[in-house]
Protein backbone atom coordinates (compact mmCIF):
# COMPACT_ATOMS: atom_id res chain seq x y z
CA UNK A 1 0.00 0.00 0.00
CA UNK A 2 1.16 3.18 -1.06
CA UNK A 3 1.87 5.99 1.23
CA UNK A 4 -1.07 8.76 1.95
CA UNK A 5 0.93 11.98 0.67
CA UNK A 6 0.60 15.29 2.73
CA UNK A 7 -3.00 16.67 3.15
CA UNK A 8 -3.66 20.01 1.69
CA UNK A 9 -6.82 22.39 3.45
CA UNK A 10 -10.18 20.32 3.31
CA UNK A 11 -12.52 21.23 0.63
CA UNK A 12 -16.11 21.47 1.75
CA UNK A 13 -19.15 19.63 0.55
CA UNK A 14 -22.45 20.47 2.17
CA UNK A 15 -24.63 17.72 2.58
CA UNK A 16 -28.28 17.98 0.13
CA UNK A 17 -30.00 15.66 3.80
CA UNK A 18 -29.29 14.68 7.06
CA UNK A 19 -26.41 12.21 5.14
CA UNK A 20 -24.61 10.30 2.28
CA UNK A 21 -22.65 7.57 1.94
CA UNK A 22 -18.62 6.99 1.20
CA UNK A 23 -18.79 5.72 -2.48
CA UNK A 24 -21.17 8.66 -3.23
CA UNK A 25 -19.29 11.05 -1.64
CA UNK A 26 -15.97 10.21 -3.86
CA UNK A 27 -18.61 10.40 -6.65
CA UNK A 28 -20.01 13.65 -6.22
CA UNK A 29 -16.74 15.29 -5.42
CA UNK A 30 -14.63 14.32 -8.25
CA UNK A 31 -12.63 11.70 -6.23
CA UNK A 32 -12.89 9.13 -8.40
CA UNK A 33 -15.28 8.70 -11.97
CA UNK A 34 -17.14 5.72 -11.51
CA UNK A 35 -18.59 3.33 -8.25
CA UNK A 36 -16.06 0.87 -9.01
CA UNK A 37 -13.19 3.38 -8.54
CA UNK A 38 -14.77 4.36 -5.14
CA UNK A 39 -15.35 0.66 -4.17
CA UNK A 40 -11.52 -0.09 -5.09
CA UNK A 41 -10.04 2.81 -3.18
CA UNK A 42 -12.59 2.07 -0.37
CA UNK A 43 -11.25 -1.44 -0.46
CA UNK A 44 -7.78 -1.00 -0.21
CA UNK A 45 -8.17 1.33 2.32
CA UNK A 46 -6.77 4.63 0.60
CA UNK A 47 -9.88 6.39 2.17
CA UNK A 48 -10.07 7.67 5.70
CA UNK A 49 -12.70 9.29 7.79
CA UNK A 50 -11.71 11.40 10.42
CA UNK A 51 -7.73 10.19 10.26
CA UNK A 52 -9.36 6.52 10.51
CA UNK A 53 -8.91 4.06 7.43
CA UNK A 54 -12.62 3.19 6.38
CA UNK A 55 -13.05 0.00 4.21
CA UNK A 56 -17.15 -0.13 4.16
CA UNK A 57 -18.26 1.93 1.12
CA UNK A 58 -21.74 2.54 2.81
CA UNK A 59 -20.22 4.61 5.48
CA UNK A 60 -22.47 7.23 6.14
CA UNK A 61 -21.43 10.12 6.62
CA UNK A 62 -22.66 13.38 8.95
CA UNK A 63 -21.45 17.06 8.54
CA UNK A 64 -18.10 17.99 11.09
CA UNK A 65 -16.64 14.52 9.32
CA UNK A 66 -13.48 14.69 7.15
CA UNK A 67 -12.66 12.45 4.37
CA UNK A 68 -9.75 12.31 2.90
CA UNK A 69 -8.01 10.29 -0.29
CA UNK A 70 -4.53 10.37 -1.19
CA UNK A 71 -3.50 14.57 -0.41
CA UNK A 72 -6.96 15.48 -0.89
CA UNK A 73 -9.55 16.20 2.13
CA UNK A 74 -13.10 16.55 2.25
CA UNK A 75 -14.64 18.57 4.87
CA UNK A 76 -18.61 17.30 5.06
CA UNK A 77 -21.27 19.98 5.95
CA UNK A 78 -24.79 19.48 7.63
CA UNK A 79 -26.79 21.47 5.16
CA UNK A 80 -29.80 23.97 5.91
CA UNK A 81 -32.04 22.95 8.03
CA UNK A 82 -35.18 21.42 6.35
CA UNK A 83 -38.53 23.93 7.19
């Protein structure tokens, strides 16, 4: 397994709900291009949550968590509050 390079400052991504999971968060940020990419990453444990390696691609996620792949880091958002 390859060394995680340096992070650089977290990007955010505000949550749409209360949630979202792993895979679709690598999806919808750019991460990676398909489900299998995410699922491989996820796998091989390139992706961590909160400095933790995460190997379950249906991790859901909350807003205050941090994912990050490789040098990249995702800061996740709660979103507005529904009403």
């Amino acid at each position: 397994m390859k060394p995680l390079k340096p992070a650089t400052a977290p990007q955010p991504f505000t949550l749409r709900g209360e949630l979202i999971t792993l895979d679709a968060l690598l999806k919808a940020t750019g991460l990676v291009g398909s489900g299998g990419e995410a699922k491989l990453l996820i796998t091989e444990g390139q992706v961590r949550v909160d400095g933790e390696v995460e190997t379950r691609r249906g991790r859901k996620l909350r807003g205050g968590e941090t994912v990050q792949v490789g040098g990249t880091q995702v800061q996740v958002q709660a979103g507005p509050a529904p009403g």
